[in-house]
PDB file of N, CA and C in Angstrom:
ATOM      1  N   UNK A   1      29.780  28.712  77.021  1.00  0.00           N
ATOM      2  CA  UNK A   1      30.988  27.963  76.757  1.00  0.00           C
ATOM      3  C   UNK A   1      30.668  26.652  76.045  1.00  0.00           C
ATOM      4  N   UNK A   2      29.539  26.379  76.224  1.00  0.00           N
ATOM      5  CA  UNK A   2      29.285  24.965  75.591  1.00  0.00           C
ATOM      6  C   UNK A   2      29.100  24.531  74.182  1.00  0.00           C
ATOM      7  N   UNK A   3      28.637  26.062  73.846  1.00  0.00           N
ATOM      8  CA  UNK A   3      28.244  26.523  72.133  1.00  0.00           C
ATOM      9  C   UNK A   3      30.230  26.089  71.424  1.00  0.00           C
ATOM     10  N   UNK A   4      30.863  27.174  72.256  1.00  0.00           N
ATOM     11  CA  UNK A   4      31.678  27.094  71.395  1.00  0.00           C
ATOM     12  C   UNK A   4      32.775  25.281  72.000  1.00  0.00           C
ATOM     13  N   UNK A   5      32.406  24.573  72.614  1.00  0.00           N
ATOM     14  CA  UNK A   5      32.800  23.196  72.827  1.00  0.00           C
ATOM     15  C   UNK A   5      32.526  22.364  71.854  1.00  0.00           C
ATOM     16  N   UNK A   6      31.618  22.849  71.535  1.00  0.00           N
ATOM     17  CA  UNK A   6      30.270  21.856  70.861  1.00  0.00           C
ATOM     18  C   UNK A   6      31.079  22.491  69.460  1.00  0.00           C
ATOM     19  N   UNK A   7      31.086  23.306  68.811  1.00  0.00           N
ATOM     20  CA  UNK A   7      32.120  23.608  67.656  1.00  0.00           C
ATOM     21  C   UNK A   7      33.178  23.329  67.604  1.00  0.00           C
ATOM     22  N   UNK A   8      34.599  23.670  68.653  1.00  0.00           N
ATOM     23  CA  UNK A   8      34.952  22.600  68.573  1.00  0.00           C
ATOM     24  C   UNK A   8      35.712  21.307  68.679  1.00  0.00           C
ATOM     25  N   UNK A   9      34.584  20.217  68.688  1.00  0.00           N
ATOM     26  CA  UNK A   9      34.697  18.904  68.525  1.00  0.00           C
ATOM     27  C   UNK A   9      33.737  18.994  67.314  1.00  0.00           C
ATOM     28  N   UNK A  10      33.061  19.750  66.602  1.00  0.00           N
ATOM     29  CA  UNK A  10      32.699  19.604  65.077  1.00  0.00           C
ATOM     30  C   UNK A  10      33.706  19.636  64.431  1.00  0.00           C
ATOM     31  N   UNK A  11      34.602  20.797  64.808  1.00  0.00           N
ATOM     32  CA  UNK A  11      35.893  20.639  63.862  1.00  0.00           C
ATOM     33  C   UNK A  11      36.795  19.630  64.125  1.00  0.00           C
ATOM     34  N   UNK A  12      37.544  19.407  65.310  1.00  0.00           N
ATOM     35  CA  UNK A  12      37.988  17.860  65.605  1.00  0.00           C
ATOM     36  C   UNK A  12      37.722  17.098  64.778  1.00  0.00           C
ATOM     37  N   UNK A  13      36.707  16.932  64.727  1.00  0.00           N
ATOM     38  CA  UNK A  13      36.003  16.068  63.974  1.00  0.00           C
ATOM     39  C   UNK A  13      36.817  15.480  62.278  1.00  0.00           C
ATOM     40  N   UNK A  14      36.615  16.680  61.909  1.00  0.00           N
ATOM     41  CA  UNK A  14      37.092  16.928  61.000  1.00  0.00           C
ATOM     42  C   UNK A  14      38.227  16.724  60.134  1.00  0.00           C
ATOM     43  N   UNK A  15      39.543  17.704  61.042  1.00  0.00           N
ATOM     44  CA  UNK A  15      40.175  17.914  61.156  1.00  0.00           C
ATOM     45  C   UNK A  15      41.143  17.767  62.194  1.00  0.00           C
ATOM     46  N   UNK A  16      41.658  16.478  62.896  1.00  0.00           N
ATOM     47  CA  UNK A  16      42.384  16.166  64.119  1.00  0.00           C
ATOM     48  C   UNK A  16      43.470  16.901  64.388  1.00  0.00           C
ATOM     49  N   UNK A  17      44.188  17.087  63.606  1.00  0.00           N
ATOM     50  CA  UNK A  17      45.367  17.361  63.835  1.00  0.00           C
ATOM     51  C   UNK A  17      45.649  18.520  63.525  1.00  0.00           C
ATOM     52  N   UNK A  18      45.061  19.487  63.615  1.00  0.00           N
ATOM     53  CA  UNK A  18      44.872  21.135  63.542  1.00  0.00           C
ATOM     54  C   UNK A  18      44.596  21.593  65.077  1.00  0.00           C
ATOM     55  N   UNK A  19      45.428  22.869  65.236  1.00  0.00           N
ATOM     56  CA  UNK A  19      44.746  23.331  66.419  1.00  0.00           C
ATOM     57  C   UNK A  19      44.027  24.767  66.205  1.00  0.00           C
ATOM     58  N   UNK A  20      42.802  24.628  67.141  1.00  0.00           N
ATOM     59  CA  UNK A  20      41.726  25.793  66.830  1.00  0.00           C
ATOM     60  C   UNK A  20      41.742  26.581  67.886  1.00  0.00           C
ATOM     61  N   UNK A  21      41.753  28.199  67.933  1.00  0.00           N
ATOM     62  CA  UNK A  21      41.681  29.147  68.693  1.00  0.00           C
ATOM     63  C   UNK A  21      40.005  29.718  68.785  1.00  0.00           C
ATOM     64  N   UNK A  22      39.499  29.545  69.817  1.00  0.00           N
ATOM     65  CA  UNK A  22      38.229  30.264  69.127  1.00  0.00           C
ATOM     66  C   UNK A  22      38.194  31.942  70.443  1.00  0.00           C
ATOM     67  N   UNK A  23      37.313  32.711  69.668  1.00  0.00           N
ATOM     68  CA  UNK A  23      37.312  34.081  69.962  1.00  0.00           C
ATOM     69  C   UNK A  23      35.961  33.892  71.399  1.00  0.00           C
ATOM     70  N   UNK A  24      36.561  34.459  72.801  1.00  0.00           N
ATOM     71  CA  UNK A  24      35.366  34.633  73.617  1.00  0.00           C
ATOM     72  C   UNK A  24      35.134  35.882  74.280  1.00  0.00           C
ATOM     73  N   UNK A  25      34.634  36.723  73.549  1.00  0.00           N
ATOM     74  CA  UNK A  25      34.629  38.378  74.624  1.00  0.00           C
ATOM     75  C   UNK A  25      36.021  38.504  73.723  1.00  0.00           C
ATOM     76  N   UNK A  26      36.737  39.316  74.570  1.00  0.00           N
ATOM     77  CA  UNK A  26      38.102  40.436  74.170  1.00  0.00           C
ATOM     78  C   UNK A  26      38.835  38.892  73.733  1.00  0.00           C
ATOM     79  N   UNK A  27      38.752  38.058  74.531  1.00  0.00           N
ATOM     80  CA  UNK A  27      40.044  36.915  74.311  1.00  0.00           C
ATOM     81  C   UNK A  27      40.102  35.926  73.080  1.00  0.00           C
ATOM     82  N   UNK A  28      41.331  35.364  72.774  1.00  0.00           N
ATOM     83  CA  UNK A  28      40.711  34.187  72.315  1.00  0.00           C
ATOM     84  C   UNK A  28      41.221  32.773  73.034  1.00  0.00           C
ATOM     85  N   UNK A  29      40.808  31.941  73.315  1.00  0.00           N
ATOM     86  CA  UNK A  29      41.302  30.317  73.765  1.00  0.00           C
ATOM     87  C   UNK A  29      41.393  29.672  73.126  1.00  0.00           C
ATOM     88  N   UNK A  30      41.753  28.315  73.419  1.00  0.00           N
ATOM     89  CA  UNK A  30      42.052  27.370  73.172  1.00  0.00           C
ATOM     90  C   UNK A  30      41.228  26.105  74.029  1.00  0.00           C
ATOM     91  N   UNK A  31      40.574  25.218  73.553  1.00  0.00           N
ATOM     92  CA  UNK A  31      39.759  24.390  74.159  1.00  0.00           C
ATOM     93  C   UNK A  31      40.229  23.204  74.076  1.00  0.00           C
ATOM     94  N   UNK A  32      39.566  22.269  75.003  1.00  0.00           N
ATOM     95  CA  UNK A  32      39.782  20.507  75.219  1.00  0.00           C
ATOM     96  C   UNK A  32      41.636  20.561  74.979  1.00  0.00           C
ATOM     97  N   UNK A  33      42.039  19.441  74.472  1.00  0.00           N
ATOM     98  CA  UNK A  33      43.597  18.853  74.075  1.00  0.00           C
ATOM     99  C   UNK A  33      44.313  19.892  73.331  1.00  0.00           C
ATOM    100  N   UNK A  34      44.131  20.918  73.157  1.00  0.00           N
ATOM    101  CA  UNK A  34      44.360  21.859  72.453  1.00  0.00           C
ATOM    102  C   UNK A  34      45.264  22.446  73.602  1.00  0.00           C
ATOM    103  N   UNK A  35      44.256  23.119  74.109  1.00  0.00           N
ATOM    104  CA  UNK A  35      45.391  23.773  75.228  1.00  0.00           C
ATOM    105  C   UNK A  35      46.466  22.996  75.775  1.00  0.00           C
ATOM    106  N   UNK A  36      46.529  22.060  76.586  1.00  0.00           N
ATOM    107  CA  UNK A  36      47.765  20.773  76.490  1.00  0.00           C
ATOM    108  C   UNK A  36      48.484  21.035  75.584  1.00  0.00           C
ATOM    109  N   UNK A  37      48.400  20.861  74.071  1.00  0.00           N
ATOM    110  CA  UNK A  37      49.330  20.589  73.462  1.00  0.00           C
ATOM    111  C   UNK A  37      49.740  22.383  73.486  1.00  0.00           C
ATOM    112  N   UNK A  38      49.123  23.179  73.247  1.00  0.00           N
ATOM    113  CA  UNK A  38      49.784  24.791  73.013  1.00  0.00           C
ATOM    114  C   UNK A  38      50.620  25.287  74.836  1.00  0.00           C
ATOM    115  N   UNK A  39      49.969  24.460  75.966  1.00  0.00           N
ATOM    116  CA  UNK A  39      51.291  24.298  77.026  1.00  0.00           C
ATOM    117  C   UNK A  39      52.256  23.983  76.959  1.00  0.00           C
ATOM    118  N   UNK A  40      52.471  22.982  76.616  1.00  0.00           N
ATOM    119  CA  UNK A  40      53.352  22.147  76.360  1.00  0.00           C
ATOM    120  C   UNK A  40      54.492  22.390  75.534  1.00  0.00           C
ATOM    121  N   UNK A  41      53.856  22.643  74.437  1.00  0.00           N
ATOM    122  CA  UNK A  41      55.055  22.754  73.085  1.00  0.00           C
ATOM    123  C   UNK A  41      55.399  24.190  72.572  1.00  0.00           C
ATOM    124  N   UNK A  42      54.275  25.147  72.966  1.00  0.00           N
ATOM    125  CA  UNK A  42      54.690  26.480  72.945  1.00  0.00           C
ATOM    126  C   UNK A  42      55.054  27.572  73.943  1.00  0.00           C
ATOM    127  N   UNK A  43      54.712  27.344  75.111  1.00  0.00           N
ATOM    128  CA  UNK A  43      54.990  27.741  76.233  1.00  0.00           C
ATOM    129  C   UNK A  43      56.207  27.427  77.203  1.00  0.00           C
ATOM    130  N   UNK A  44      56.363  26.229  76.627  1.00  0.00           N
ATOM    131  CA  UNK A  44      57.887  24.734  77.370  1.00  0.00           C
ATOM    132  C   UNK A  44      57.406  24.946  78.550  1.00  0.00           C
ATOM    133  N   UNK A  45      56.604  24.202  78.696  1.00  0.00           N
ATOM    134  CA  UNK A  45      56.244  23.912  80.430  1.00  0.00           C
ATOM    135  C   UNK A  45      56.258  22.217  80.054  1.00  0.00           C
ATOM    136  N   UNK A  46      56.661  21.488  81.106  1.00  0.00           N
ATOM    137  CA  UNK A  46      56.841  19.957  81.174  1.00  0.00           C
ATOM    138  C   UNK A  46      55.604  19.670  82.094  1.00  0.00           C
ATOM    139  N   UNK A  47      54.978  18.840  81.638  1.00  0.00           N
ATOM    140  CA  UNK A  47      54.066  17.812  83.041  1.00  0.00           C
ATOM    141  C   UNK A  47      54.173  16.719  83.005  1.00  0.00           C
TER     142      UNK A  47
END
């Protein structure tokens, strides 16, 4: 999990204001502030 952490915040980096899905096994996620914001605004859950 750390490989693909460590990618990314390379892209972050980069690119802030993009959100990145990355592929793990069958799935794909969403990492760090990413997920937050894809709760939040695509799902409509409030916190």
């Amino acid at each position: 999990m750390s490989k693909l952490y460590n990618r990314y915040l390379e892209k972050k980096a980069d690119k802030a204001d993009k959100l990145y899905m990355f592929k793990s096994g069958n799935f794909y996620i969403f990492l760090g502030d990413d997920v937050i914001f894809y709760v939040r605004y695509f799902l409509c859950f409030k916190y």
